[in-house]
Protein backbone atom coordinates (compact mmCIF):
# COMPACT_ATOMS: atom_id res chain seq x y z
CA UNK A 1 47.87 1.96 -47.42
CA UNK A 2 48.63 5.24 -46.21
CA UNK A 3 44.75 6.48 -46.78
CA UNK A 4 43.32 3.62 -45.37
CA UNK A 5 45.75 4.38 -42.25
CA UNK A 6 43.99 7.62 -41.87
CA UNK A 7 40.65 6.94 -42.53
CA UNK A 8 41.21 4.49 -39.80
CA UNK A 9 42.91 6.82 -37.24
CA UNK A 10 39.70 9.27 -38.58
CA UNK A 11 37.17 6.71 -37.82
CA UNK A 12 38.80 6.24 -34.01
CA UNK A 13 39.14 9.56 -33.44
CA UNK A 14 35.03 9.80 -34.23
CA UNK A 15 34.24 7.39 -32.27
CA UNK A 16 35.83 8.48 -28.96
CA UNK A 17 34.36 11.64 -30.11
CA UNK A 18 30.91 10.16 -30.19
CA UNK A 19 31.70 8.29 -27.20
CA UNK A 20 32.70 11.73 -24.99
CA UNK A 21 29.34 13.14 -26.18
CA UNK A 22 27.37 10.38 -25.30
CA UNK A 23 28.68 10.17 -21.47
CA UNK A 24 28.76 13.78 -21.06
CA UNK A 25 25.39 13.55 -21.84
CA UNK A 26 24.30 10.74 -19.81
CA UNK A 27 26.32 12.90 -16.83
CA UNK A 28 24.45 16.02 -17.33
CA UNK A 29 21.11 14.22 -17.43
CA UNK A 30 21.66 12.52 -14.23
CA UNK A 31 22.85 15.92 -12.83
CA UNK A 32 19.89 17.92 -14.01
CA UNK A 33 17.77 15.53 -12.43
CA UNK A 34 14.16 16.52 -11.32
CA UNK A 35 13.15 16.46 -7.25
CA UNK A 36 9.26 16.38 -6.87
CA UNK A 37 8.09 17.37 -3.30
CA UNK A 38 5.51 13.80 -3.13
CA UNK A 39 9.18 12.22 -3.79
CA UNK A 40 11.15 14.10 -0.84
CA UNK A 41 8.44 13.07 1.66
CA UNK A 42 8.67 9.69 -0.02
CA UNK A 43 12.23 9.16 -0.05
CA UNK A 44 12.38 11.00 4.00
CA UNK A 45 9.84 8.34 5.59
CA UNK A 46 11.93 5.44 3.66
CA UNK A 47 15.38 6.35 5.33
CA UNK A 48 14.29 8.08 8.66
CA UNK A 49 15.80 5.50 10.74
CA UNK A 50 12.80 4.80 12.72
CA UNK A 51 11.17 3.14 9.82
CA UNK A 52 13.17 0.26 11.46
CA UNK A 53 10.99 0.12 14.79
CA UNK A 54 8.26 -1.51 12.10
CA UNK A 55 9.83 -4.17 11.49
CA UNK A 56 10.77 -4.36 15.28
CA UNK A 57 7.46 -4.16 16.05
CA UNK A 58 6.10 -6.53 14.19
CA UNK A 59 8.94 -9.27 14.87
CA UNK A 60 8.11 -8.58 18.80
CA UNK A 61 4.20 -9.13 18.09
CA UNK A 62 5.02 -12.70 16.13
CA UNK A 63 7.87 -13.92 19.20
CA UNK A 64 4.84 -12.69 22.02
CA UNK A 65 2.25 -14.54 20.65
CA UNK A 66 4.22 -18.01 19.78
CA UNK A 67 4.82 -17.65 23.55
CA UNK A 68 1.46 -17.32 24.49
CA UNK A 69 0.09 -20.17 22.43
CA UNK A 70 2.56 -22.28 23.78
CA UNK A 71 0.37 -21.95 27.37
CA UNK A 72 -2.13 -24.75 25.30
CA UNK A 73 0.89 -27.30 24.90
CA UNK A 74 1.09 -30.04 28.13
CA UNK A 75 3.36 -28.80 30.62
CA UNK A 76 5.79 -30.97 31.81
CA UNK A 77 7.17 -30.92 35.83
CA UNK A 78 9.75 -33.06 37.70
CA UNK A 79 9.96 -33.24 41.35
CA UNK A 80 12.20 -35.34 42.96
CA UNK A 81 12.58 -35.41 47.32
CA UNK A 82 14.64 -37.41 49.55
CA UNK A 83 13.01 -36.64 53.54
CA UNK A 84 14.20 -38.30 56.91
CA UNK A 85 10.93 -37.69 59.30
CA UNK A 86 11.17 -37.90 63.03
CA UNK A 87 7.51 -40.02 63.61
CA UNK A 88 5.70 -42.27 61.01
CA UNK A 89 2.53 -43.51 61.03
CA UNK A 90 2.19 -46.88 62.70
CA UNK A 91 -0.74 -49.56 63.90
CA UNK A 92 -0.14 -50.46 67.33
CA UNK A 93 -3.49 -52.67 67.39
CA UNK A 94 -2.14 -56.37 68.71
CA UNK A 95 -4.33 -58.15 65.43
CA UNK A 96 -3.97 -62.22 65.51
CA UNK A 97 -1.30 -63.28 62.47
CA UNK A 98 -1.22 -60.06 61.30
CA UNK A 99 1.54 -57.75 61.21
CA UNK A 100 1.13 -54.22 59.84
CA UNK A 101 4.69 -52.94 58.95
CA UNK A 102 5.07 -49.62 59.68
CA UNK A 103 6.80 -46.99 56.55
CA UNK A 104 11.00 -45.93 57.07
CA UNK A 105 11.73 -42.91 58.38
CA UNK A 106 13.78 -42.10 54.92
CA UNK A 107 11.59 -41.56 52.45
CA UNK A 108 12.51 -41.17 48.71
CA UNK A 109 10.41 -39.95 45.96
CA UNK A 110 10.23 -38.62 42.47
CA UNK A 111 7.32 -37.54 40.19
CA UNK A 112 6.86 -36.22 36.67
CA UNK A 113 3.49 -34.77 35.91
CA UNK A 114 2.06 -33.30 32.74
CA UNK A 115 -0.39 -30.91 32.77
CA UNK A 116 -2.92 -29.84 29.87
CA UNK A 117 -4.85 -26.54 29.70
CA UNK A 118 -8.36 -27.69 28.76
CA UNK A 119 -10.18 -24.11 29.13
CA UNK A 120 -8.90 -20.80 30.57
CA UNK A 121 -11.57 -18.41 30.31
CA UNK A 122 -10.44 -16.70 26.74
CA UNK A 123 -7.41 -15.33 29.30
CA UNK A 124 -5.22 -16.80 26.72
CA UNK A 125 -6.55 -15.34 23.60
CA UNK A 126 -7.39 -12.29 25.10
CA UNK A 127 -3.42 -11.89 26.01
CA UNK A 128 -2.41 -11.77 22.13
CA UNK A 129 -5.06 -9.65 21.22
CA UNK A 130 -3.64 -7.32 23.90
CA UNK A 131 -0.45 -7.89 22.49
CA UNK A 132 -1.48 -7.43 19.00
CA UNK A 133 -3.35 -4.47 19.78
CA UNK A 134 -0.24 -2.95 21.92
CA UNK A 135 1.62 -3.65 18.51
CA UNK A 136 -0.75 -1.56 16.50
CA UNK A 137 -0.46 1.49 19.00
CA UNK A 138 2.78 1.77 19.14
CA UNK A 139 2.87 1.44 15.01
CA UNK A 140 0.30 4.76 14.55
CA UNK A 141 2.43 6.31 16.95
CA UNK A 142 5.13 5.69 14.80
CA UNK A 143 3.22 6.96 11.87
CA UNK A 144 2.35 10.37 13.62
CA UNK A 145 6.23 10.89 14.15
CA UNK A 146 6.47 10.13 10.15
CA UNK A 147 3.84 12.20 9.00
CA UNK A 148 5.48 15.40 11.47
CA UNK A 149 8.73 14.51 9.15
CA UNK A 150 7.06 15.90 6.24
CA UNK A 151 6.65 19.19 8.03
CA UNK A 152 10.36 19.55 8.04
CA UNK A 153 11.06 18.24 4.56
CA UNK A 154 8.60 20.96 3.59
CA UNK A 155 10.06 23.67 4.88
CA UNK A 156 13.21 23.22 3.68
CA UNK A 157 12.21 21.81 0.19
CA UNK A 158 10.43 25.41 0.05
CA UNK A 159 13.31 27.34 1.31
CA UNK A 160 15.44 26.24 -1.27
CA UNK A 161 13.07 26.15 -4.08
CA UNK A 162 12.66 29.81 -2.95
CA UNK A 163 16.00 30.38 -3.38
CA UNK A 164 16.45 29.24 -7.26
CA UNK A 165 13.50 31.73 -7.57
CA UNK A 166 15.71 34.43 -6.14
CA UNK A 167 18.75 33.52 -8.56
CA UNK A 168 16.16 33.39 -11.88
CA UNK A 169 15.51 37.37 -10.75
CA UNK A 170 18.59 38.13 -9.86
CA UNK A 171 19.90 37.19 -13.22
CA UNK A 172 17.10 39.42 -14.67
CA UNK A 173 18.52 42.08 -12.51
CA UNK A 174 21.82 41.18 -13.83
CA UNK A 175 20.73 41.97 -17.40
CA UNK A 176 18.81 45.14 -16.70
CA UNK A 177 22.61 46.29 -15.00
CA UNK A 178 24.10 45.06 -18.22
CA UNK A 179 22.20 46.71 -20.65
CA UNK A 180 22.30 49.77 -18.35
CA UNK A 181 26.39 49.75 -18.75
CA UNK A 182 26.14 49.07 -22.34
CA UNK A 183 24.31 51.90 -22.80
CA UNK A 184 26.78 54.45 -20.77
CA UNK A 185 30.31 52.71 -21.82
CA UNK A 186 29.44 54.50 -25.25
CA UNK A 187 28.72 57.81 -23.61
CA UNK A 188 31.66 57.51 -21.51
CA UNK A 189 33.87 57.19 -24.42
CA UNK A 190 32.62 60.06 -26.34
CA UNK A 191 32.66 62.51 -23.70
CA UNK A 192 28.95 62.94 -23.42
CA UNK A 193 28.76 61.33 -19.59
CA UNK A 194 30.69 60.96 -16.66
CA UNK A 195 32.50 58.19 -15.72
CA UNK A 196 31.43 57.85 -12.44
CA UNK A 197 27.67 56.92 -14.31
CA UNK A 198 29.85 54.10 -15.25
CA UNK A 199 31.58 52.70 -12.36
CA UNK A 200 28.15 53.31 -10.35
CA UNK A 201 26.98 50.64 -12.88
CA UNK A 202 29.71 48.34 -12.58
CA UNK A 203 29.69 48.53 -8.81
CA UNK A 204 26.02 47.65 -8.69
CA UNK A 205 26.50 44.60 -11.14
CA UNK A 206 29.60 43.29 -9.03
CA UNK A 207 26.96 43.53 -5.91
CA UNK A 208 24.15 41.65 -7.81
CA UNK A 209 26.94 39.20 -8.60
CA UNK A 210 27.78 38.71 -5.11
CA UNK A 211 24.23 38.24 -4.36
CA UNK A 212 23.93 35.17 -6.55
CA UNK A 213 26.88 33.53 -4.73
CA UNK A 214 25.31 33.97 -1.56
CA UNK A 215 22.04 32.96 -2.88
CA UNK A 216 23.53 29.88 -4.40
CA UNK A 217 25.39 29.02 -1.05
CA UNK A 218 22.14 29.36 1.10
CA UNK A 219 20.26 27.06 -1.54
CA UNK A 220 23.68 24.44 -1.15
CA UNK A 221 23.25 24.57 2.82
CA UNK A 222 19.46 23.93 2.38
CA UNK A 223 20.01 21.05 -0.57
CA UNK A 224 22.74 19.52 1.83
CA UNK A 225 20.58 19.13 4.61
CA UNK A 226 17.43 17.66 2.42
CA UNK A 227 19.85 15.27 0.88
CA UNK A 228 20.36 13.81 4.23
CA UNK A 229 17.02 13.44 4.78
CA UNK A 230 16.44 11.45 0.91
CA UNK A 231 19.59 9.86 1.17
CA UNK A 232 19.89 11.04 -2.61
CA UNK A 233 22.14 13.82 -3.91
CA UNK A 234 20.80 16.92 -4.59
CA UNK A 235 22.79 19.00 -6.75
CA UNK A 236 23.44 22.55 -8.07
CA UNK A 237 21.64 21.13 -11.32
CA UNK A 238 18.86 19.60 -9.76
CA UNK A 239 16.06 20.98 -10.33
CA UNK A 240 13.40 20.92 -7.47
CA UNK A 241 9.92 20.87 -9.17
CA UNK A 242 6.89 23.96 -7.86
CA UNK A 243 4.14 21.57 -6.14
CA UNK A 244 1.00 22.21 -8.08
CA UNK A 245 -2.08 24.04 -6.40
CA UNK A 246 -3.75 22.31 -3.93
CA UNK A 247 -7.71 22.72 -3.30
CA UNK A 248 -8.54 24.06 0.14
CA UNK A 249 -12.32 23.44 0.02
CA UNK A 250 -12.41 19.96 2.08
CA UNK A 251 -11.83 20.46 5.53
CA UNK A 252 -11.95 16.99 6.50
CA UNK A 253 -9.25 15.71 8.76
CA UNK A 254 -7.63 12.67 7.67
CA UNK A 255 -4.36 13.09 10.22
CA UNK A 256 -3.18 9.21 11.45
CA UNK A 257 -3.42 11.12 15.49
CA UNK A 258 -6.63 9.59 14.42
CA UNK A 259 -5.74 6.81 13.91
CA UNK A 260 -3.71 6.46 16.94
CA UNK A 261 -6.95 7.10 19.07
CA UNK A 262 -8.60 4.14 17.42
CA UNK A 263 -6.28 1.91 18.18
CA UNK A 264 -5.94 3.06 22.09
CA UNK A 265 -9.60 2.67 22.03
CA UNK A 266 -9.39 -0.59 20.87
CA UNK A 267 -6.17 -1.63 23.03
CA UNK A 268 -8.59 -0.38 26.15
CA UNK A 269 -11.52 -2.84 24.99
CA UNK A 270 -9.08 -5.48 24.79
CA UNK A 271 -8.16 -4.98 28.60
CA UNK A 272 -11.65 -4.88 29.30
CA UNK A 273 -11.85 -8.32 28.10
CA UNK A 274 -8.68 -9.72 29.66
CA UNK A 275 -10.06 -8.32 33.27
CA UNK A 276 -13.01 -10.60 32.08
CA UNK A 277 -11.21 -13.62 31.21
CA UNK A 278 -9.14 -13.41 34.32
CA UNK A 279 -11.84 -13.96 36.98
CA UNK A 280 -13.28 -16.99 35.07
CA UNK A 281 -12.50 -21.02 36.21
CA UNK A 282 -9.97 -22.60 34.46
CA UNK A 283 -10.09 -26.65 33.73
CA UNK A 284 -6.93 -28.34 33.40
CA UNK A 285 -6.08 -32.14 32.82
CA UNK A 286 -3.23 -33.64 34.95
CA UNK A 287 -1.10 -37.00 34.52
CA UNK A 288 1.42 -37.71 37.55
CA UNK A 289 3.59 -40.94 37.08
CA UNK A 290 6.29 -41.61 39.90
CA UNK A 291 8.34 -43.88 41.70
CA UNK A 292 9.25 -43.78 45.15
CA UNK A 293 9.17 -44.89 49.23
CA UNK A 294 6.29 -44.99 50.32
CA UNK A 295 4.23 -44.75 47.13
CA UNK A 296 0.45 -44.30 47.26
CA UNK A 297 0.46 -47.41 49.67
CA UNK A 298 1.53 -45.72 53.09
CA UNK A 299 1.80 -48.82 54.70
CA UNK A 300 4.07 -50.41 52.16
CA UNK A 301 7.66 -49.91 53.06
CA UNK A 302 8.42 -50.78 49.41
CA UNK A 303 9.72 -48.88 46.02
CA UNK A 304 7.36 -49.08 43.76
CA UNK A 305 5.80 -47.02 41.18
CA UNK A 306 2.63 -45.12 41.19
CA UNK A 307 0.62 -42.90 38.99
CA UNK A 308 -2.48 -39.87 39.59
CA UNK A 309 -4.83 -38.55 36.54
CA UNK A 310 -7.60 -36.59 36.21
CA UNK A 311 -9.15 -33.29 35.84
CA UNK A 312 -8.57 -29.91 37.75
CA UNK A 313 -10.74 -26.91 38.36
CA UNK A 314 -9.38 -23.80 39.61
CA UNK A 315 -11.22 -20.53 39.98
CA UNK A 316 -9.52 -18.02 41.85
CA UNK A 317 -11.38 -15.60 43.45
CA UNK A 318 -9.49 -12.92 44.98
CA UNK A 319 -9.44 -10.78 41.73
CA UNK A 320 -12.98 -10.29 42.18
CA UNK A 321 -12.03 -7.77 44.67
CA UNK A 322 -10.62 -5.46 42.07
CA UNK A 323 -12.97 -5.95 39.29
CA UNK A 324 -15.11 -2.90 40.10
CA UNK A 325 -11.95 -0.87 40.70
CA UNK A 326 -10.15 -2.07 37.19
CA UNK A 327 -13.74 -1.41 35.11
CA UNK A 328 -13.59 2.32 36.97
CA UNK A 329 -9.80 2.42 35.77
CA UNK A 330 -10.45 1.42 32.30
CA UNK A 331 -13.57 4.04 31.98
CA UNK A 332 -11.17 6.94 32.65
CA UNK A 333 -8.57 5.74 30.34
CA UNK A 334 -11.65 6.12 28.05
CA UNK A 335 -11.97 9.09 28.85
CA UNK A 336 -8.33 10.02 28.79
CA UNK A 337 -8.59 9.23 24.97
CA UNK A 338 -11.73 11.08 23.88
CA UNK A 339 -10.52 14.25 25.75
CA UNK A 340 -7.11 13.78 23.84
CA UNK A 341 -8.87 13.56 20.34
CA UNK A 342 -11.35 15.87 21.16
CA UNK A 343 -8.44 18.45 21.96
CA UNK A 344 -6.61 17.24 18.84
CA UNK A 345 -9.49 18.33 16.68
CA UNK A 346 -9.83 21.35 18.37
CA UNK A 347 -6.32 22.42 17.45
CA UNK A 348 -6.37 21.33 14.07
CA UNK A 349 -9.58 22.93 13.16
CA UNK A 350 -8.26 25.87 14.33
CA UNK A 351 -5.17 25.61 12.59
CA UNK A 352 -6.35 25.12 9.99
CA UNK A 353 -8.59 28.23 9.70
CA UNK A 354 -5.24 30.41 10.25
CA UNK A 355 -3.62 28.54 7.40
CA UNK A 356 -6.70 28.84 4.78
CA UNK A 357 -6.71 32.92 5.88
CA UNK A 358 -2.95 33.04 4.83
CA UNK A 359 -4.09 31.21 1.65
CA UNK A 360 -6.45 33.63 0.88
CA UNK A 361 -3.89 36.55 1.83
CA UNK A 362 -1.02 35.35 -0.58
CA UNK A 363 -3.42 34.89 -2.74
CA UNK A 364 -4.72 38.65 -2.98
CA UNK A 365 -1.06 39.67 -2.78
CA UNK A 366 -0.16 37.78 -5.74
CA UNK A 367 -2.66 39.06 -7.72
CA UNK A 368 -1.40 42.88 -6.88
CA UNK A 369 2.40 41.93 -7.43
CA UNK A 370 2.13 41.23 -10.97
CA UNK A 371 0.10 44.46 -11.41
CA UNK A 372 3.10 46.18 -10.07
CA UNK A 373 5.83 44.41 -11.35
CA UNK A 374 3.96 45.09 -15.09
CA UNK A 375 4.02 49.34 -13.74
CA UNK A 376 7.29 48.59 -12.95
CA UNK A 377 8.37 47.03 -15.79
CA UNK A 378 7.68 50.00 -18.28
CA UNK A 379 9.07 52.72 -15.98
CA UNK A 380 13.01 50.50 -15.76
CA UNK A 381 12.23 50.48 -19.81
CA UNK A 382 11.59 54.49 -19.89
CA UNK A 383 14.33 55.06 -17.42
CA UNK A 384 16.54 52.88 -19.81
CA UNK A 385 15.95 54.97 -22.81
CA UNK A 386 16.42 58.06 -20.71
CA UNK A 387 19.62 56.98 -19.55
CA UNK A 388 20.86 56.08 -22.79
CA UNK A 389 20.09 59.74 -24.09
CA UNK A 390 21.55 61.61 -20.96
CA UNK A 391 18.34 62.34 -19.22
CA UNK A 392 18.91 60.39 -16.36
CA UNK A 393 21.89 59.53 -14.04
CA UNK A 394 22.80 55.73 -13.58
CA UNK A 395 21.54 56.12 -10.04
CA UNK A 396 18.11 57.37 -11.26
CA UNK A 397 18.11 54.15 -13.29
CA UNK A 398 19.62 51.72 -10.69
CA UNK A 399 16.64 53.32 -8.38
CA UNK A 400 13.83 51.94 -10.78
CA UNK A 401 16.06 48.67 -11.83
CA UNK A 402 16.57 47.85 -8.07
CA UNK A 403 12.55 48.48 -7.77
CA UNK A 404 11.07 46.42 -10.01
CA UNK A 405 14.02 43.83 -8.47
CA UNK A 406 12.13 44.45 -5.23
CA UNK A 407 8.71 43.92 -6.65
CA UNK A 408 9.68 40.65 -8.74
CA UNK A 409 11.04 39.47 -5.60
CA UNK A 410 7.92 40.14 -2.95
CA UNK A 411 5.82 37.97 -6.22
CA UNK A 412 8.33 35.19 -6.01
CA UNK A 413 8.43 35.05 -2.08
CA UNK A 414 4.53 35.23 -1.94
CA UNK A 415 3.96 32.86 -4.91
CA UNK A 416 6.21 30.29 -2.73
CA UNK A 417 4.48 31.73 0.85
CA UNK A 418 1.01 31.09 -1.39
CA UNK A 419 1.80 27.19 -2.77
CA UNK A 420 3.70 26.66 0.53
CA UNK A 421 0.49 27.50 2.57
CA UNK A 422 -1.54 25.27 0.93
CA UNK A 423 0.84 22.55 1.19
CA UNK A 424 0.70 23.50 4.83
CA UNK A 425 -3.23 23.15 4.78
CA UNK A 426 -2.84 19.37 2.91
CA UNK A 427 -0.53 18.25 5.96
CA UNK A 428 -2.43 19.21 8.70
CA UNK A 429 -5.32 18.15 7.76
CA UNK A 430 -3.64 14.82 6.15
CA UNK A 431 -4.38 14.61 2.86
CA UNK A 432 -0.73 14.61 2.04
């Protein structure tokens, strides 16, 4: 009984074990998750609050245009009058047996007619493809202001991917110090070098050490602020992924600003055609149906009821005056537009000819940093075998450690300054 106790308790105590690893496991995987750039701008445009105003938008478009349709349902008025006149109309001609009353001075009356739009001149259609078109404007508009979020995301995505770059040298630098101080402790304790050699050491490792914290710090305050943008945690362990390279040879621009110049184009056509539709007839069937004193009978002094149908025709010429004036009007907002995107174009091209020279630049400087950092590579490992055999004080080797530091450093921040220009150079011209 006893054994099969603790094989029991041994079993449990396995299990929990098992059970610890498993979840601390599953923690550190979701910890050390993995950030792609594609996924910040992704994640950005799907929590920047003004995604909303689509949805807005569109809601506004559907309400406008069930109110415009309802212009083709009968329209229904009620008019109701009670009058006292000072003078009717009478028949004072003496006629033989005849006697023509003559209407009351109160007269009562109340009507209900029902109208029904027959034709308007496209007016009405022309409205909701105004107001569709208005919709569409103010949605690329809203896609400009998402695609300039991506600028922002990029920046700081870089800044702090350039800052885990920083801490991967920085530990190298760490372990050039290290081996440095292992090197001297031994000399220090036989006599053979001072111990000043030493504490020089130790004094530049606590320094590289502080440098990590503040590197780590910056890389929080820049992780903090992108997680507000993603609305996602992004942690010490999180690893944000390098974007790969991105070809620079197309120079077509694909930005939505173009976009957003089609569809003012458009909206201005559409006005066109509602100036159109506006000076055209429009036919309209009526139905009036009343009761009242007189009705259509003047000289009946009776209630009774009465009724009116038939067909209306109204063409209302007085916006024929403006025509010529609203054409001129919609020519310059034309104009207005092409100017706009012609300036936009401008810009961009030139932009982008200033980003695809920094390309190039980075690029040349990348290619001489790792010659250097290899030269200086192999002079830190000859002054580390001269400072292990005397030749050299720890400040001659901290001088060639803290080089090389300096060179792996101006390959890391170029490498970054290279991949972040062309990730520059997909946004403006919008292939990103």
């Amino acid at each position: 009984m006893a054994v099969l106790t603790k094989w029991l308790n041994n079993m449990v105590k396995a299990t929990l074990l098992f059970a610890g690893i498993i979840c601390t496991a599953a923690v550190q995987a979701q910890n050390s998750s993995v950030i792609t750039l594609q996924q910040a701008f992704s994640l950005a445009e799907q929590n920047y609050p003004l995604i909303q105003q689509k949805g807005l938008l569109q809601q506004t478009e559907r309400l406008s245009i069930e109110n415009l349709s309802s212009n083709f349902l009968p329209q229904l008025l009620v008019n109701g009058q009670a009058t006292y006149q000072s003078d009717v109309t009478s028949i004072n001609i003496p006629l033989p047996d005849i006697k023509v009353p003559t209407p009351a001075k109160d007269q009562y009356k109340i009507t209900a007619e029902a109208n029904q739009l027959l034709y308007d001149g496209g007016l009405n259609k022309a409205q909701k493809g105004i107001q569709s078109l208005n919709t569409s404007v103010q949605e690329k508009s809203l896609a400009v202001e998402l695609y300039n979020l991506k600028t922002r995301i990029n920046q700081l995505y870089f800044s702090a991917l350039y800052q885990d770059e920083l801490l991967k040298q920085t530990s190298i630098t760490v372990r050039d110090i290290q081996a440095g101080i292992d090197k001297v402790k031994p000399q220090v304790e036989n006599g053979v070098a001072l111990r000043s050699n030493l504490q020089i050491l130790q004094a530049q490792l606590l320094q590289t050490q502080q440098r990590a914290i503040e590197i780590k710090a910056t890389r929080k305050g820049l992780t903090d602020a992108l997680a507000v943008f993603i609305n996602q945690p992004v942690l010490e362990t999180t690893q944000l992924e390098m974007p790969a390279d991105y070809n620079t040879v197309n120079t077509t621009i694909l930005r939505p600003e173009l976009q957003l110049y089609k569809s003012q184009t458009l909206l201005i056509a559409g006005q066109e055609r509602l100036i159109n539709a506006r000076n055209l007839p429009k036919a309209t069937a009526f139905f009036q149906g009343g009761y009242g004193r007189p009705a259509l009978n003047l000289l009946s002094n009776e209630f009774k009821p009465f009724y009116i149908t038939g067909l209306r025709l109204n063409w209302s010429l007085g916006s024929l005056y403006n025509n010529k004036r609203d054409k001129r009007l919609i020519e310059i907002n034309q104009q207005t537009v092409d100017l706009q995107k012609d300036v936009f174009l401008l810009n961009t091209q030139s932009q982008l000819q200033q980003q695809k020279a920094d390309i190039e630049k980075y690029a040349a400087l990348v290619a001489t940093d790792n010659d250097i950092i290899q030269l200086r590579r192999q002079v830190t490992e000859a002054a580390k075998a001269q400072l292990e055999n005397a030749v050299i004080t720890a400040n001659d080797f901290l001088i060639q450690v803290n080089a090389e530091d300096a060179a792996r450093q101006s390959l890391v921040l170029h490498q970054l300054q290279l991949r972040q220009a062309q990730i520059n150079y997909a946004i403006t011209s919008g292939k990103i």
